[in-house]
N, C-alpha and C. Protein backbone atom coordinates (compact mmCIF):
# COMPACT_ATOMS: atom_id res chain seq x y z
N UNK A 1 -189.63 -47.54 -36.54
CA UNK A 1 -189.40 -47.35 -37.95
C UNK A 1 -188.55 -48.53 -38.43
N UNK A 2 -189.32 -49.15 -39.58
CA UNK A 2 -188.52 -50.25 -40.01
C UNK A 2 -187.14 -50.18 -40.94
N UNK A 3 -186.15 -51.12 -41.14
CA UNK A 3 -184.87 -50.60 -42.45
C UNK A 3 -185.55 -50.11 -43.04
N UNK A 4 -186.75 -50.43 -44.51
CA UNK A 4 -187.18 -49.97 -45.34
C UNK A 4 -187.64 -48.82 -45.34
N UNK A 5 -188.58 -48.69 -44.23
CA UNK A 5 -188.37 -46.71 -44.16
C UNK A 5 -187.67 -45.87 -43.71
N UNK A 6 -186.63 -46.31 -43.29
CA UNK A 6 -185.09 -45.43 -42.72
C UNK A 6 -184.57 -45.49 -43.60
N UNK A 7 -184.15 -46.31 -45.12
CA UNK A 7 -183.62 -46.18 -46.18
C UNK A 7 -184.62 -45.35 -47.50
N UNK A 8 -185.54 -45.34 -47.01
CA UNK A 8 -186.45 -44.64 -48.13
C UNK A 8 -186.34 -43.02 -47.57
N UNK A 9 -186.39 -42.64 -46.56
CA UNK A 9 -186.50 -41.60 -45.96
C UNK A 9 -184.86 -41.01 -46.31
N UNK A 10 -183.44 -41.77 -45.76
CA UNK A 10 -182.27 -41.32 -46.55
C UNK A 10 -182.15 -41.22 -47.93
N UNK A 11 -182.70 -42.07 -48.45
CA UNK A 11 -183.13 -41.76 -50.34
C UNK A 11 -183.85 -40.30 -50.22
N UNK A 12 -184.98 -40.33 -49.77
CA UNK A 12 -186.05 -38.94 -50.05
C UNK A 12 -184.49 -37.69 -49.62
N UNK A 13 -183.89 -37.72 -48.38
CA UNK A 13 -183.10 -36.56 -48.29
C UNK A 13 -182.10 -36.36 -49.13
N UNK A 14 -181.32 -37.32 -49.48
CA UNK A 14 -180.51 -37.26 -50.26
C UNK A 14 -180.90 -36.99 -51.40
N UNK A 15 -182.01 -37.51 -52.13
CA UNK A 15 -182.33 -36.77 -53.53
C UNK A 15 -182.39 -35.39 -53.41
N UNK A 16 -183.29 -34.66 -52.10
CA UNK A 16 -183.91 -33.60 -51.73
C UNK A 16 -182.56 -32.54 -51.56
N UNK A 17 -181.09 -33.36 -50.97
CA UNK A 17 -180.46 -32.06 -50.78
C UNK A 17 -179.51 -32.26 -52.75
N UNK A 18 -179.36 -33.01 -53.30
CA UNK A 18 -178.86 -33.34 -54.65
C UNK A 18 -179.91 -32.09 -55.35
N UNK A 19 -181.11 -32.37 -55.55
CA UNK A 19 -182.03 -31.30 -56.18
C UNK A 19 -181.41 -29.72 -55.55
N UNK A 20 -181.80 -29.41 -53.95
CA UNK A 20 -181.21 -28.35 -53.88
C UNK A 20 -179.83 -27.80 -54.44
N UNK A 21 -178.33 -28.88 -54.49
CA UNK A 21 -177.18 -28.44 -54.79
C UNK A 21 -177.27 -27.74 -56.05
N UNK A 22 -177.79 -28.59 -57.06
CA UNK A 22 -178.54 -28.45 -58.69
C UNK A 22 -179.31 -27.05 -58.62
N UNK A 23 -179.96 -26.85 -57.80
CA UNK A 23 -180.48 -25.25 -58.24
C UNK A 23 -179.59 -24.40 -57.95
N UNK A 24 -179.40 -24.48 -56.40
CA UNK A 24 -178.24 -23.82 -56.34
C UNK A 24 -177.06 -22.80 -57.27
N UNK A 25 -176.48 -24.01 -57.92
CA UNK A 25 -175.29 -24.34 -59.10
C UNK A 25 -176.10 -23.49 -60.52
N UNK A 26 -177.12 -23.86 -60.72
CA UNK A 26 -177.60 -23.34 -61.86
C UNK A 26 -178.24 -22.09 -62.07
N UNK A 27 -178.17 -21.88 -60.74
CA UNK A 27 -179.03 -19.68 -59.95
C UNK A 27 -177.69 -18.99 -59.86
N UNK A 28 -176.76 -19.49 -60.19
CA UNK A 28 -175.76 -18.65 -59.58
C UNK A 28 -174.89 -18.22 -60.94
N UNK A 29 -174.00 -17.14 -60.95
CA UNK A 29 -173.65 -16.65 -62.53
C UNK A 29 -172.84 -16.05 -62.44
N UNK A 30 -171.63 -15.72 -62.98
CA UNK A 30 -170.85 -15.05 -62.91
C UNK A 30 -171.32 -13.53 -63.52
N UNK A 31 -171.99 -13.26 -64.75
CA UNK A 31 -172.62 -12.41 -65.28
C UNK A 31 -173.62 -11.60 -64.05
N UNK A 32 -174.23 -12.64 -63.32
CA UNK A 32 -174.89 -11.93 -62.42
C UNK A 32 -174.75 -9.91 -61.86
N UNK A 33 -173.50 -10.05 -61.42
CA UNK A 33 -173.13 -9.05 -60.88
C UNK A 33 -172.80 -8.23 -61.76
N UNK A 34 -172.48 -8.07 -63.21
CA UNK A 34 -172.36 -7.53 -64.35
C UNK A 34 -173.20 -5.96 -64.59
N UNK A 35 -172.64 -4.67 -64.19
CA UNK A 35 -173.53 -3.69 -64.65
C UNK A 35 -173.12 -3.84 -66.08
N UNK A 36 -173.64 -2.47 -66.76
CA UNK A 36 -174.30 -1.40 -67.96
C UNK A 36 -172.48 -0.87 -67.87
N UNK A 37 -172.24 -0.59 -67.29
CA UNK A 37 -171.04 0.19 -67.36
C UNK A 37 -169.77 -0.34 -67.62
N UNK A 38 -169.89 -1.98 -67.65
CA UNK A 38 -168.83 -2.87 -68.08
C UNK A 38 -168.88 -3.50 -69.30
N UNK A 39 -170.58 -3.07 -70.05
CA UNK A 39 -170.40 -3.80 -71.11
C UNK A 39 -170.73 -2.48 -72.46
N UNK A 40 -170.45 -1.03 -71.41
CA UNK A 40 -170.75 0.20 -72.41
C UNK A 40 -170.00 1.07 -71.25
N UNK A 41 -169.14 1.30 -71.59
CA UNK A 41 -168.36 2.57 -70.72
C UNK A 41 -168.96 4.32 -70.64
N UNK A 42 -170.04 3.86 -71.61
CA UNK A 42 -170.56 5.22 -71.73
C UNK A 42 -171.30 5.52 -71.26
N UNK A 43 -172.29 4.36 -70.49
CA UNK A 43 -173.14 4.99 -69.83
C UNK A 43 -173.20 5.79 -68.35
N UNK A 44 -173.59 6.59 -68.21
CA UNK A 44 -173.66 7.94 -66.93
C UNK A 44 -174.10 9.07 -67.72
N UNK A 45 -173.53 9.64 -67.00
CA UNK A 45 -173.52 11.37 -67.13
C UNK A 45 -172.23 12.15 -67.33
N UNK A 46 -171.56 12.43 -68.33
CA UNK A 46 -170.68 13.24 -68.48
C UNK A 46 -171.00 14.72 -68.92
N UNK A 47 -170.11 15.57 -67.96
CA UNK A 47 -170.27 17.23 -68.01
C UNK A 47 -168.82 17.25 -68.60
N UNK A 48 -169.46 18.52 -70.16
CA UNK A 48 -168.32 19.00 -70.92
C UNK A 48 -167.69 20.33 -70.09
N UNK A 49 -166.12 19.46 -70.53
CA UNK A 49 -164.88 20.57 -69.69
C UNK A 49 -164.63 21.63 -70.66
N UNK A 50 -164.03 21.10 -72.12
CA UNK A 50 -163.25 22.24 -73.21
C UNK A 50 -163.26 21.67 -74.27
N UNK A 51 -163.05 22.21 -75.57
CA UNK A 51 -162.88 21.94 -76.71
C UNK A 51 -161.81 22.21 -77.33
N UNK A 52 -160.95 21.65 -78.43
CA UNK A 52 -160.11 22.10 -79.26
C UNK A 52 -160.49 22.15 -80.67
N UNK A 53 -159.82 23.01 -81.46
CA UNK A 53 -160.24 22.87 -82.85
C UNK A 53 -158.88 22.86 -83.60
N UNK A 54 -158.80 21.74 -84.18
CA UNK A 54 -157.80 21.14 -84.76
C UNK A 54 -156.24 21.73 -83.70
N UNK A 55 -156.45 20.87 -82.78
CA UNK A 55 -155.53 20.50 -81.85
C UNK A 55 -155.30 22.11 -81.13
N UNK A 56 -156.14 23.29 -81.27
CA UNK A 56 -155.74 24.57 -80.47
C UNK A 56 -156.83 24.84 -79.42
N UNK A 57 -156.40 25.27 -78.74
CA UNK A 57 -157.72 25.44 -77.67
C UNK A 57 -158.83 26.22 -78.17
N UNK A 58 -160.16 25.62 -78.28
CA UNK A 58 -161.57 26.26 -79.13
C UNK A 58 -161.75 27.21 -77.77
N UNK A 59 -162.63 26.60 -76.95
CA UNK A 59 -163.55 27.43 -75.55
C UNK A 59 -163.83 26.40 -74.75
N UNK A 60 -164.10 27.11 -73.44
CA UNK A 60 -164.14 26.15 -72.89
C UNK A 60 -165.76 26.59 -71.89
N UNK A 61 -166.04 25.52 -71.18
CA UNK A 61 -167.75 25.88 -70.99
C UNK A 61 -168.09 27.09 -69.75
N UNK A 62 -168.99 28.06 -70.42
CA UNK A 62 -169.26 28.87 -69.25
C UNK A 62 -170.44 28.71 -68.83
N UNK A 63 -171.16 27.78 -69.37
CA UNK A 63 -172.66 27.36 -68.91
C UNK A 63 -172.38 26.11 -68.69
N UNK A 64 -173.14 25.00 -68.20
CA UNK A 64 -172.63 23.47 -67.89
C UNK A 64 -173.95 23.13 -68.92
N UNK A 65 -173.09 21.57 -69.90
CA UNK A 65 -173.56 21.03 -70.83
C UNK A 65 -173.43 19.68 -70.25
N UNK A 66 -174.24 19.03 -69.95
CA UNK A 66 -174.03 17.56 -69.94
C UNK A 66 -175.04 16.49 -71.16
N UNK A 67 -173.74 15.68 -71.09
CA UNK A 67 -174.01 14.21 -72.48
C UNK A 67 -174.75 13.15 -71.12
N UNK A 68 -175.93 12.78 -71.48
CA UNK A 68 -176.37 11.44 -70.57
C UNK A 68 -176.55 10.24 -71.35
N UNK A 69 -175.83 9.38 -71.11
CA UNK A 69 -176.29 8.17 -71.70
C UNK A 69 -176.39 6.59 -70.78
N UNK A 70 -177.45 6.09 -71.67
CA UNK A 70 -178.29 5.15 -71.55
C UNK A 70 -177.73 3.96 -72.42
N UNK A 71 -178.29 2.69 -72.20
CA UNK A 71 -177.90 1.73 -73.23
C UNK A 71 -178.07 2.25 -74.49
N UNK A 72 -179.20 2.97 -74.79
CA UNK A 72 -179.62 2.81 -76.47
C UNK A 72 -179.91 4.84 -76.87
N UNK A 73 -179.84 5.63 -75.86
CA UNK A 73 -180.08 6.85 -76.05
C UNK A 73 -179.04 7.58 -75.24
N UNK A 74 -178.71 8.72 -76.61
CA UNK A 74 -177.89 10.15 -75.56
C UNK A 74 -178.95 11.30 -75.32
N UNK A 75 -179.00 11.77 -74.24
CA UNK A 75 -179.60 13.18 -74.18
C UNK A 75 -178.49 14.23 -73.47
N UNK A 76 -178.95 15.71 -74.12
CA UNK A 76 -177.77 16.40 -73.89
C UNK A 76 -178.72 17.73 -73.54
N UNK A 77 -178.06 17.74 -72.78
CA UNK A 77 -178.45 19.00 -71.42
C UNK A 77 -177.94 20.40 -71.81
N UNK A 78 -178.32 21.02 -72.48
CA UNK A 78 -177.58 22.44 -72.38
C UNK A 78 -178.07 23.72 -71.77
N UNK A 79 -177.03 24.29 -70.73
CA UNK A 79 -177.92 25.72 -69.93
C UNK A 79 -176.93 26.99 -70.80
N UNK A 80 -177.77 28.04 -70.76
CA UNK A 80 -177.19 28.91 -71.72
C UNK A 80 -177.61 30.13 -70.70
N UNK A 81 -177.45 31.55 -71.59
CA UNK A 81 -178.21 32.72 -70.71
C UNK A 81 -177.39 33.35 -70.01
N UNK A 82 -177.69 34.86 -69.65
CA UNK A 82 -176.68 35.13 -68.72
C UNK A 82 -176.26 34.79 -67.69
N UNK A 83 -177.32 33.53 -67.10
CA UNK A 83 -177.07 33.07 -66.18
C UNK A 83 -177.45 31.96 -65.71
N UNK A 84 -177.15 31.33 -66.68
CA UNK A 84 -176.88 30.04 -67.21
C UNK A 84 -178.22 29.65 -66.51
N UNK A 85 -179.79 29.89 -66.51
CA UNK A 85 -180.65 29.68 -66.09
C UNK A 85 -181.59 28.95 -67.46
N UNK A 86 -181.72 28.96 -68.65
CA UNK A 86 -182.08 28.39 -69.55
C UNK A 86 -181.66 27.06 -70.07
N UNK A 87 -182.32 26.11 -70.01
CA UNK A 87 -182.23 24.59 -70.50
C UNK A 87 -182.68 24.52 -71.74
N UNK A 88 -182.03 23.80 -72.70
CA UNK A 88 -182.50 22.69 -73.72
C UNK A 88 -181.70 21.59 -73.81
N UNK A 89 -182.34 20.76 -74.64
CA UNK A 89 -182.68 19.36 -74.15
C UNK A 89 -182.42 18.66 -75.36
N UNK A 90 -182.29 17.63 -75.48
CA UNK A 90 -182.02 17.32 -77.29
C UNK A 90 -182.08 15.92 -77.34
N UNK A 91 -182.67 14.85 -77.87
CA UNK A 91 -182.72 13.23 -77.28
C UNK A 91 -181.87 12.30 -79.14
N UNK A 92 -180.92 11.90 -78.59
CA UNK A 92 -180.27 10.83 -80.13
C UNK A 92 -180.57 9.38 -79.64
N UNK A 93 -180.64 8.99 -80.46
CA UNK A 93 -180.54 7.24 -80.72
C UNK A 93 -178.95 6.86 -80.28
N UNK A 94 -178.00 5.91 -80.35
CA UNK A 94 -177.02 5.33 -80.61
C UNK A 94 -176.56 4.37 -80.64
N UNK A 95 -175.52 3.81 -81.41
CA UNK A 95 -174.82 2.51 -80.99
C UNK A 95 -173.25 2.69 -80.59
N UNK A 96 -172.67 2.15 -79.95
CA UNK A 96 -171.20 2.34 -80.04
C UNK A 96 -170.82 0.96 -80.42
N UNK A 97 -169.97 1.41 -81.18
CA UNK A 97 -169.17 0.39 -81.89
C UNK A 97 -167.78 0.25 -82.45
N UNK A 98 -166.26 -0.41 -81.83
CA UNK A 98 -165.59 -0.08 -82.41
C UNK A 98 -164.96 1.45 -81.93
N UNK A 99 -164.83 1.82 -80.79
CA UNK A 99 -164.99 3.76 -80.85
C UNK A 99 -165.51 4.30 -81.24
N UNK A 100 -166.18 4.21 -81.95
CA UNK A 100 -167.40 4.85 -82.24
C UNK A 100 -168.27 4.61 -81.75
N UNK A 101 -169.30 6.47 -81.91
CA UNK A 101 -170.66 6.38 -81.25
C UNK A 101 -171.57 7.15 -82.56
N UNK A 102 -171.89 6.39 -83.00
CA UNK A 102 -173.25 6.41 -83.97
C UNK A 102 -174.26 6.92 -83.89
N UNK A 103 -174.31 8.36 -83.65
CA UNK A 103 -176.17 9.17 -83.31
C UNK A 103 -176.69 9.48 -84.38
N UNK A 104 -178.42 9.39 -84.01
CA UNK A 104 -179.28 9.78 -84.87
C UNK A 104 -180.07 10.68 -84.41
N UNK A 105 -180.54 11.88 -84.65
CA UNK A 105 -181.10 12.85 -84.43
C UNK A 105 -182.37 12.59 -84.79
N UNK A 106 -183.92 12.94 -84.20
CA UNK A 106 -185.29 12.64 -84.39
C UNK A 106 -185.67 12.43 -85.58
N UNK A 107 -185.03 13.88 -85.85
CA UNK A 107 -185.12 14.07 -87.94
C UNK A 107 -184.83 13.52 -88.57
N UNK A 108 -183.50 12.28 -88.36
CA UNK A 108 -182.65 11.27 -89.17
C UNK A 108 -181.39 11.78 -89.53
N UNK A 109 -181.13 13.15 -89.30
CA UNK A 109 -179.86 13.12 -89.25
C UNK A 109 -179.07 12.53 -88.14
N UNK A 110 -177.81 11.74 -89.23
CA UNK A 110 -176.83 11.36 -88.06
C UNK A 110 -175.35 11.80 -88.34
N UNK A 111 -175.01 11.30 -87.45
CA UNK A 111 -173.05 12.14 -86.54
C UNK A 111 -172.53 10.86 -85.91
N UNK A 112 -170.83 11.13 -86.43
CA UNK A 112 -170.14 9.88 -85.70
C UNK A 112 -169.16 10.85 -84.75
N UNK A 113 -169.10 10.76 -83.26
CA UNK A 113 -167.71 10.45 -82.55
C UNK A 113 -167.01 9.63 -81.96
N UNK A 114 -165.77 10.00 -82.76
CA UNK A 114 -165.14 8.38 -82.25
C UNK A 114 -164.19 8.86 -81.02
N UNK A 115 -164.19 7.73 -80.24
CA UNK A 115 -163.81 8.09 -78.56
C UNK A 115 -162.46 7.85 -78.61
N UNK A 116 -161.54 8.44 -78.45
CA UNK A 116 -160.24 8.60 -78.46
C UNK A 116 -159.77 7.98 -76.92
N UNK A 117 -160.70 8.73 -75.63
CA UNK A 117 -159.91 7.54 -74.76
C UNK A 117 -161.13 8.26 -74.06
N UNK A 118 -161.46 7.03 -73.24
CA UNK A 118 -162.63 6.67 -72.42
C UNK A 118 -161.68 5.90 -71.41
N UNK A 119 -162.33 6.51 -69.76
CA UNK A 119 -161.76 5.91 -68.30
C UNK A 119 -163.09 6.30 -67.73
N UNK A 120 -162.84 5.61 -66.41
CA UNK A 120 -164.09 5.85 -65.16
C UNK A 120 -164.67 7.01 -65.24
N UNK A 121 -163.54 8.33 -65.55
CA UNK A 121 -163.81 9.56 -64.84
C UNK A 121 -163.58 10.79 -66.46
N UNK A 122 -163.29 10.40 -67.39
CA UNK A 122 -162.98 11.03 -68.28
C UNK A 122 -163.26 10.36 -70.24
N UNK A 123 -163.58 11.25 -70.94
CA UNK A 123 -163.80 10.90 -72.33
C UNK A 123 -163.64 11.89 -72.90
N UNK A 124 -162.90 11.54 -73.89
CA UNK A 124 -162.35 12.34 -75.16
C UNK A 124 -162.91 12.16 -76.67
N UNK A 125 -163.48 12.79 -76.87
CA UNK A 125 -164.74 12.34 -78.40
C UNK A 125 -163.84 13.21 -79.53
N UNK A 126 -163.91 13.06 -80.51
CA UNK A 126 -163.58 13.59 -81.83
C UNK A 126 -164.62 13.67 -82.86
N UNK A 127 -164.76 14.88 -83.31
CA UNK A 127 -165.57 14.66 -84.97
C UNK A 127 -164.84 15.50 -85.58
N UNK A 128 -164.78 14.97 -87.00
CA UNK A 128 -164.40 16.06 -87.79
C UNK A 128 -165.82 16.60 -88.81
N UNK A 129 -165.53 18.07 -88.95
CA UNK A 129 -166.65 18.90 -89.53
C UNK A 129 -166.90 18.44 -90.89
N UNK A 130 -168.41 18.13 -91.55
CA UNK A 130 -168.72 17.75 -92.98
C UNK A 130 -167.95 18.44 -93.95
N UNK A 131 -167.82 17.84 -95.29
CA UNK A 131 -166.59 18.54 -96.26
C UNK A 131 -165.33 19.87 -95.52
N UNK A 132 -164.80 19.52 -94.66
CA UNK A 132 -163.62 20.25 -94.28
C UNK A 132 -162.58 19.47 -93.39
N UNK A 133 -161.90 20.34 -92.86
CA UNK A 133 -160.04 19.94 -92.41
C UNK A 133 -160.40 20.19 -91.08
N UNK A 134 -161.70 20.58 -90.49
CA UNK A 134 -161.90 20.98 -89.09
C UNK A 134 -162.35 19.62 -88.04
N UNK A 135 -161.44 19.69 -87.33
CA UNK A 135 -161.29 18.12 -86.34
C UNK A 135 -161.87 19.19 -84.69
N UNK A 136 -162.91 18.71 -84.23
CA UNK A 136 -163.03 18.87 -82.86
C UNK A 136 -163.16 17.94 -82.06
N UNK A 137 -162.31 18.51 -80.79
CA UNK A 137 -161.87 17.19 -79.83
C UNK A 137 -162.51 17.75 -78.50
N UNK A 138 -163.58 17.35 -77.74
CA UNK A 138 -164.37 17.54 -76.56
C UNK A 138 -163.36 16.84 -75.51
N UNK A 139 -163.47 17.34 -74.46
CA UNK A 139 -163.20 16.83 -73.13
C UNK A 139 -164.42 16.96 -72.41
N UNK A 140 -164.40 15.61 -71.94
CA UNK A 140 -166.01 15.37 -70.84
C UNK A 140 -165.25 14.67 -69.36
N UNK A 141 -165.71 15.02 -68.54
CA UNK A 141 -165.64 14.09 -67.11
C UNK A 141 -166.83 13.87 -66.65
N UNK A 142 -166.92 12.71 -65.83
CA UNK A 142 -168.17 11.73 -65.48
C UNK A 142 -168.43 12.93 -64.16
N UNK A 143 -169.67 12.72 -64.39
CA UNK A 143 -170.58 13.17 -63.58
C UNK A 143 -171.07 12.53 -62.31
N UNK A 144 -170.64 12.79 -61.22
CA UNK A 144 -170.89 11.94 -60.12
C UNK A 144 -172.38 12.09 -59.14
């Protein structure tokens, strides 16, 4: 093998591992590893614990109700009955924004709760009732 092709051949690798470093560098992301759950805390499954109505204890659940959410939809699970063997089902739109969560119901009605405190394992929603003084405050924990 002559200089000229022992220097053309170190050119060819050296471009060849320069190209690889370059993809490398440009495949790689910090965002990468990024779930749904860091850029919307809401999404899972939360099962409702209790309610208050204007700060007194309302009831608390004897059937299990769970809120599921998705990037762009809540669905809400409710078992009822004497034994708690009956499901319905109910599907909203939403956005959260600000503490707030913005639903729309199929029909077009919509409802705001605004999240008072949201963690890994727990959420606290508020609405207050149309034309009145009535504030209800849900307790939910994440559903594992």
């Amino acid at each position: 093998m002559n200089l000229k092709s022992k220097l053309a051949t170190v050119f060819k690798m050296g471009l060849l591992l320069h190209l690889l470093s370059l993809f490398l560098l440009m495949s790689c992301s910090s965002d990468d590893t990024q779930d749904d759950t860091e850029t919307n805390p809401l999404i899972g499954v939360w099962q409702f614990e209790r309610s208050q109505i204007n700060d007194m204890d309302a009831f608390a659940a004897e059937c299990p109700l769970y809120l599921t959410f998705t990037a762009t939809e809540i669905t809400e699970d409710e078992y009822f009955g004497s034994s708690c063997e009956t499901l319905e089902s109910f599907t909203y739109s939403y956005t959260y924004t600000d503490s707030k969560i913005n639903a729309e119901e199929t029909n077009g009605n919509t409802f705001i709760l605004t999240v008072k405190e949201i963690t890994k394992t727990k959420l606290i929603t508020q609405t207050r009732e149309s034309d009145s003084d009535v504030i209800i405050t849900s307790y939910w924990y994440r559903k594992e």
